[in-house]
C-alpha atoms as a PDB file:
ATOM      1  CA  UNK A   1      30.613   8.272  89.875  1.00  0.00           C
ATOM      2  CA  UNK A   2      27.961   8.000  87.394  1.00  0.00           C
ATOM      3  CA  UNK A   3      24.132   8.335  88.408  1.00  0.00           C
ATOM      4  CA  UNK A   4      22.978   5.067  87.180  1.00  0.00           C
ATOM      5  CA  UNK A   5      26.225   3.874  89.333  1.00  0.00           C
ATOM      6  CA  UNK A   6      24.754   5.292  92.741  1.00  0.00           C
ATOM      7  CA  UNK A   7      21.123   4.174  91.765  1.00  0.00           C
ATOM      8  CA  UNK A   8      22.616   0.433  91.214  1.00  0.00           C
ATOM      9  CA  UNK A   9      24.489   0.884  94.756  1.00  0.00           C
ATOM     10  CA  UNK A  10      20.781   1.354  96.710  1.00  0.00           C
ATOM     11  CA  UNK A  11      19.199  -0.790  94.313  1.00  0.00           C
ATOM     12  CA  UNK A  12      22.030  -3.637  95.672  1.00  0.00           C
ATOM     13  CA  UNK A  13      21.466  -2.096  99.579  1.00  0.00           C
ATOM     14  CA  UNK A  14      17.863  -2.775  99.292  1.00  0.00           C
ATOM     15  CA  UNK A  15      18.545  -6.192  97.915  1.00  0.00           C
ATOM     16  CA  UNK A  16      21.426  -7.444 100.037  1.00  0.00           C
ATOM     17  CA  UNK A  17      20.424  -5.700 103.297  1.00  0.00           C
ATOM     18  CA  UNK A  18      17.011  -5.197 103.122  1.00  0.00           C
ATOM     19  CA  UNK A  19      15.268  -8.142 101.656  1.00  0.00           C
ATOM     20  CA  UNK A  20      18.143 -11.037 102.475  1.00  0.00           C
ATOM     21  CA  UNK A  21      18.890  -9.537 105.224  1.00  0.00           C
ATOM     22  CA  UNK A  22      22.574  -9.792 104.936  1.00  0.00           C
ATOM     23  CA  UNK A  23      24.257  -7.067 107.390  1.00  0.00           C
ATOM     24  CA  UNK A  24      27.897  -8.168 106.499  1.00  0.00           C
ATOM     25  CA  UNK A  25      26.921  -5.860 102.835  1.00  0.00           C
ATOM     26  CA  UNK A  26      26.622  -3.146 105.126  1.00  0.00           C
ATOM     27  CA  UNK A  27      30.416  -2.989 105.475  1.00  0.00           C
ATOM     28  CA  UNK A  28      30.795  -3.506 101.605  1.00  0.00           C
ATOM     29  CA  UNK A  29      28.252  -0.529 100.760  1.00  0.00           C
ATOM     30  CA  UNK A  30      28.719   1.949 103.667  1.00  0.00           C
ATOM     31  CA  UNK A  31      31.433   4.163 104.207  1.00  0.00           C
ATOM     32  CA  UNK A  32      32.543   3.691 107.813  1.00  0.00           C
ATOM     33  CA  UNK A  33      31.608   7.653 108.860  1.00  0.00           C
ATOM     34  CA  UNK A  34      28.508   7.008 107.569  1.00  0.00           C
ATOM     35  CA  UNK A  35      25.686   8.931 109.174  1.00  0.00           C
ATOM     36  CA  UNK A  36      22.074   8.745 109.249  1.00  0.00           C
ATOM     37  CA  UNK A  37      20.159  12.060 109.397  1.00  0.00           C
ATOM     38  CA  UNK A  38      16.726  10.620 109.468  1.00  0.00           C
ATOM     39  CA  UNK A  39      16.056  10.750 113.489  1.00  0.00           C
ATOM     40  CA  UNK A  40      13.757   7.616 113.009  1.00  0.00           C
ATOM     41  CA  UNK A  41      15.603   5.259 115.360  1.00  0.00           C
ATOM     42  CA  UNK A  42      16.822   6.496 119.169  1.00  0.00           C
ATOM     43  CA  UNK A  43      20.326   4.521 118.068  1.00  0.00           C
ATOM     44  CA  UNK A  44      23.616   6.018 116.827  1.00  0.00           C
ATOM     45  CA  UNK A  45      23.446   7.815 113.525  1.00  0.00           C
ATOM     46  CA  UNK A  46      26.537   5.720 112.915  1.00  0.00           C
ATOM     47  CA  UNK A  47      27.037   2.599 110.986  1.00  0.00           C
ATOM     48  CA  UNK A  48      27.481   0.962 114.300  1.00  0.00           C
ATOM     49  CA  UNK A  49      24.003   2.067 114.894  1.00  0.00           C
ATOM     50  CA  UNK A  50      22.927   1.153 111.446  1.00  0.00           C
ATOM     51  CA  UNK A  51      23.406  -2.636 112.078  1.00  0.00           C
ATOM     52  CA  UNK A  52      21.843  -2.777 115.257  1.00  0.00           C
ATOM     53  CA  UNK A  53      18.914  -0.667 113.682  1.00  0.00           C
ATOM     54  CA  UNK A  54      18.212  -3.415 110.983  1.00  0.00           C
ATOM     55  CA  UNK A  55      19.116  -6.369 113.651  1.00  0.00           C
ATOM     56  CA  UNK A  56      16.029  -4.879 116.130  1.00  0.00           C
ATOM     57  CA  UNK A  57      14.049  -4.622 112.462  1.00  0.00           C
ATOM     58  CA  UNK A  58      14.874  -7.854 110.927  1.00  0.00           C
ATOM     59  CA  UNK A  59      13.784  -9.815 114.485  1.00  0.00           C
ATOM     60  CA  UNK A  60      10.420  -7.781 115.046  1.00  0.00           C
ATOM     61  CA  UNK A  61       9.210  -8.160 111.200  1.00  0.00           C
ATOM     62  CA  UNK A  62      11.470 -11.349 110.002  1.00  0.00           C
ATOM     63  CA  UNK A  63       9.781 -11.745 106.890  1.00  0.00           C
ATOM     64  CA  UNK A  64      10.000  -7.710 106.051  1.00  0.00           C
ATOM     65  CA  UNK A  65      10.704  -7.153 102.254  1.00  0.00           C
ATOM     66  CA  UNK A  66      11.053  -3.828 100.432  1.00  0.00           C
ATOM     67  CA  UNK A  67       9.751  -3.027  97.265  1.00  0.00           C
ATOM     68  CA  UNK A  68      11.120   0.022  94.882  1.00  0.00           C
ATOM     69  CA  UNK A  69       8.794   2.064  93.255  1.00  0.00           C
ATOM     70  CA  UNK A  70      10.958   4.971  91.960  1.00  0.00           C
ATOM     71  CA  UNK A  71      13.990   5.829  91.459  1.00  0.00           C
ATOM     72  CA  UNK A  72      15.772   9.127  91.101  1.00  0.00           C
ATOM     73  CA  UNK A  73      19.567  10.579  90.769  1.00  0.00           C
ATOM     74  CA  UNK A  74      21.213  13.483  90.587  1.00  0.00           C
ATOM     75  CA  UNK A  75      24.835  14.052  91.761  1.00  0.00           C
ATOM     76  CA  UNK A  76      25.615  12.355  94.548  1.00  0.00           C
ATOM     77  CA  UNK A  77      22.171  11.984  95.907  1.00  0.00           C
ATOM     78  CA  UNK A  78      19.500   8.997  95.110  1.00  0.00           C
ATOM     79  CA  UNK A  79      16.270   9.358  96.108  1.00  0.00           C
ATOM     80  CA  UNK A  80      14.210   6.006  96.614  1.00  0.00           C
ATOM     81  CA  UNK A  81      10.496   5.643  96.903  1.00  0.00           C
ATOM     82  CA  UNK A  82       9.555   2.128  98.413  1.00  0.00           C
ATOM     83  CA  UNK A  83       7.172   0.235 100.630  1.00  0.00           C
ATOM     84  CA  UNK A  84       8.351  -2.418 103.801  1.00  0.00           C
ATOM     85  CA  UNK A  85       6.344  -5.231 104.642  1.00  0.00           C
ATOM     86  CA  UNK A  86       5.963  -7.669 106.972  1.00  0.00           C
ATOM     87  CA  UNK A  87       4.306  -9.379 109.885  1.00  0.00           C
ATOM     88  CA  UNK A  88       5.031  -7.965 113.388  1.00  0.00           C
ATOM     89  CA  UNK A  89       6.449 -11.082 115.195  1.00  0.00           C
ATOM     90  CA  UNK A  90       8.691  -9.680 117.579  1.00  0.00           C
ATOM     91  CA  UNK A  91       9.080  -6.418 119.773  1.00  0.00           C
ATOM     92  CA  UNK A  92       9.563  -3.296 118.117  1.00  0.00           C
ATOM     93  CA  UNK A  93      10.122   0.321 119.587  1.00  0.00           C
ATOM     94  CA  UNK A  94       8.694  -1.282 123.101  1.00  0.00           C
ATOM     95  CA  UNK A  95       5.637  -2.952 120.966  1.00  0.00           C
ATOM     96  CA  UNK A  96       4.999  -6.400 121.712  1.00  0.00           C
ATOM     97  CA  UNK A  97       4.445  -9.048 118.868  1.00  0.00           C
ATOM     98  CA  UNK A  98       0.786  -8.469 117.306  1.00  0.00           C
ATOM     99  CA  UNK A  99       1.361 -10.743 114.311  1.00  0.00           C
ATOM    100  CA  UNK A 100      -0.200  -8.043 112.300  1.00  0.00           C
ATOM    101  CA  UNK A 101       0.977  -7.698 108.581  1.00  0.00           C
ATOM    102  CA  UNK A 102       2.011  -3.936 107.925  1.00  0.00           C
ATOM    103  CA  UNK A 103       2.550  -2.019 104.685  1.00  0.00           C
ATOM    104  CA  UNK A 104       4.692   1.399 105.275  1.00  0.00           C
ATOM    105  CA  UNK A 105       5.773   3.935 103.077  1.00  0.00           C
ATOM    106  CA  UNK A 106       9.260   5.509 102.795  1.00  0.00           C
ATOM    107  CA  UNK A 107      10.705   7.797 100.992  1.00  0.00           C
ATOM    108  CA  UNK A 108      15.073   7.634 101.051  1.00  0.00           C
ATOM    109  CA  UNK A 109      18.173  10.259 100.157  1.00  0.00           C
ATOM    110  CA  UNK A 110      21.080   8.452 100.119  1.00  0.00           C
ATOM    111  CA  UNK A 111      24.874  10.410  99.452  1.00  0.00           C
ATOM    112  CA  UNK A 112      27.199   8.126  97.496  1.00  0.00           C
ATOM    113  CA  UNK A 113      30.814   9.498  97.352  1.00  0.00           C
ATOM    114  CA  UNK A 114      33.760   7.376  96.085  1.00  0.00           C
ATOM    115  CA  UNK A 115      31.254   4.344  95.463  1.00  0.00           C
ATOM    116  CA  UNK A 116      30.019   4.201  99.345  1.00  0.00           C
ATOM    117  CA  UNK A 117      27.001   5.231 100.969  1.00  0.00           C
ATOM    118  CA  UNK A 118      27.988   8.159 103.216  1.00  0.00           C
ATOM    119  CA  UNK A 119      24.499   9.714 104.501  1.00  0.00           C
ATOM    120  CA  UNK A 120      21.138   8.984 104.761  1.00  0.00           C
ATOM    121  CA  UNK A 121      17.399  10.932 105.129  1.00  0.00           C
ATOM    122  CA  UNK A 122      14.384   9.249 105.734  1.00  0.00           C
ATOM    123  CA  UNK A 123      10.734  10.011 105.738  1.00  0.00           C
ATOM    124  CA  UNK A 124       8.686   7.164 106.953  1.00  0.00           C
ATOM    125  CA  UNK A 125       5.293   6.662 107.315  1.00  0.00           C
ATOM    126  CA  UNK A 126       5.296   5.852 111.413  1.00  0.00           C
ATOM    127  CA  UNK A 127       2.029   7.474 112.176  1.00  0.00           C
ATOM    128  CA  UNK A 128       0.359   4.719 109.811  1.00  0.00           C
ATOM    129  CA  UNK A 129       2.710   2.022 110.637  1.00  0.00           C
ATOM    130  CA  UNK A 130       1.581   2.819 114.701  1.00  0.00           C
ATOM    131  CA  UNK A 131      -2.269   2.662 113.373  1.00  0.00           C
ATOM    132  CA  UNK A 132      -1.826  -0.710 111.852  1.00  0.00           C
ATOM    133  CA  UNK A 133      -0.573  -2.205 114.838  1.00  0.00           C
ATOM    134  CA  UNK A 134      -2.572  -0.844 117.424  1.00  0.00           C
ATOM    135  CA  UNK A 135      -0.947   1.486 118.920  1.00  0.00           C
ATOM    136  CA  UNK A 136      -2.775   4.632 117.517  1.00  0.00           C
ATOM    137  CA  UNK A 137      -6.301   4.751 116.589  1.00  0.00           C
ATOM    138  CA  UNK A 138      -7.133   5.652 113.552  1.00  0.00           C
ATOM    139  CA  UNK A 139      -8.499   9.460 112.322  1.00  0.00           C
ATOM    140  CA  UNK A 140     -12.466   8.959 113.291  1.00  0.00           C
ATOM    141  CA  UNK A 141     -14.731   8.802 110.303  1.00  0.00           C
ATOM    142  CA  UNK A 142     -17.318  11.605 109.707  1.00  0.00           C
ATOM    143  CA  UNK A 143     -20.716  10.344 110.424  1.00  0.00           C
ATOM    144  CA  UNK A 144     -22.721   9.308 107.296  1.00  0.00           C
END
């Protein structure tokens, strides 16, 4: 499959699952041995796992949107530079609501084969994303 193929299959992930929030695309763009590599969630790296990932996402931040920055392709990888956000109104990772508006960065590597999403990498921002709501103090200022 093309490059500009695979980039149009995570540009339509981010739009469908990410912003609507439409899990039933999940089956449509996933293969079902899909796994995720990226250790951020304690939750299957299955598709299974997937879904229940983005349901625990979608009802901490419900108004969480992703924005693409770049875009890159080669083979059967995409790599995806974007930024969530959202308001924290519902638990997340043990955190209660703190109706604090986050910004986090991520970078994604996604493996398309045969027009599905079969793998996925993930470097995320969560030191930042725990400073913003709370949980972590910020890195203390030198003294001026």
């Amino acid at each position: 499959m093309a490059t500009e193929e695979n980039k149009a299959i995570v540009r339509r992930f981010v739009e469908e699952v990410q912003n609507r929030q439409n899990l039933g695309a999940l089956n449509e763009l996933f293969s079902p041995d899909f796994v995720d590599h990226s250790g951020i969630s304690t939750l299957p790296p299955t598709l299974d796992g997937t879904k229940q990932f983005f349901t625990k996402l979608f009802t901490a931040f419900p108004d969480i949107s992703a924005t693409i920055h770049d875009q890159v392709a080669d083979g059967d990888k995409v790599v995806t530079r974007k930024t969530f956000q959202g308001t924290h109104q519902g638990e997340y990772m043990g955190i209660p609501p703190t109706g604090k508006h986050v910004v986090v960065d991520v970078i994604d590597i996604f493996r398309i084969l045969g027009g599905k999403i079969t793998d996925h990498w993930a470097v995320a921002d969560m030191l930042g994303l725990m400073q913003q709501l709370g949980v972590v103090p910020p890195p203390a200022q030198p003294d001026e």
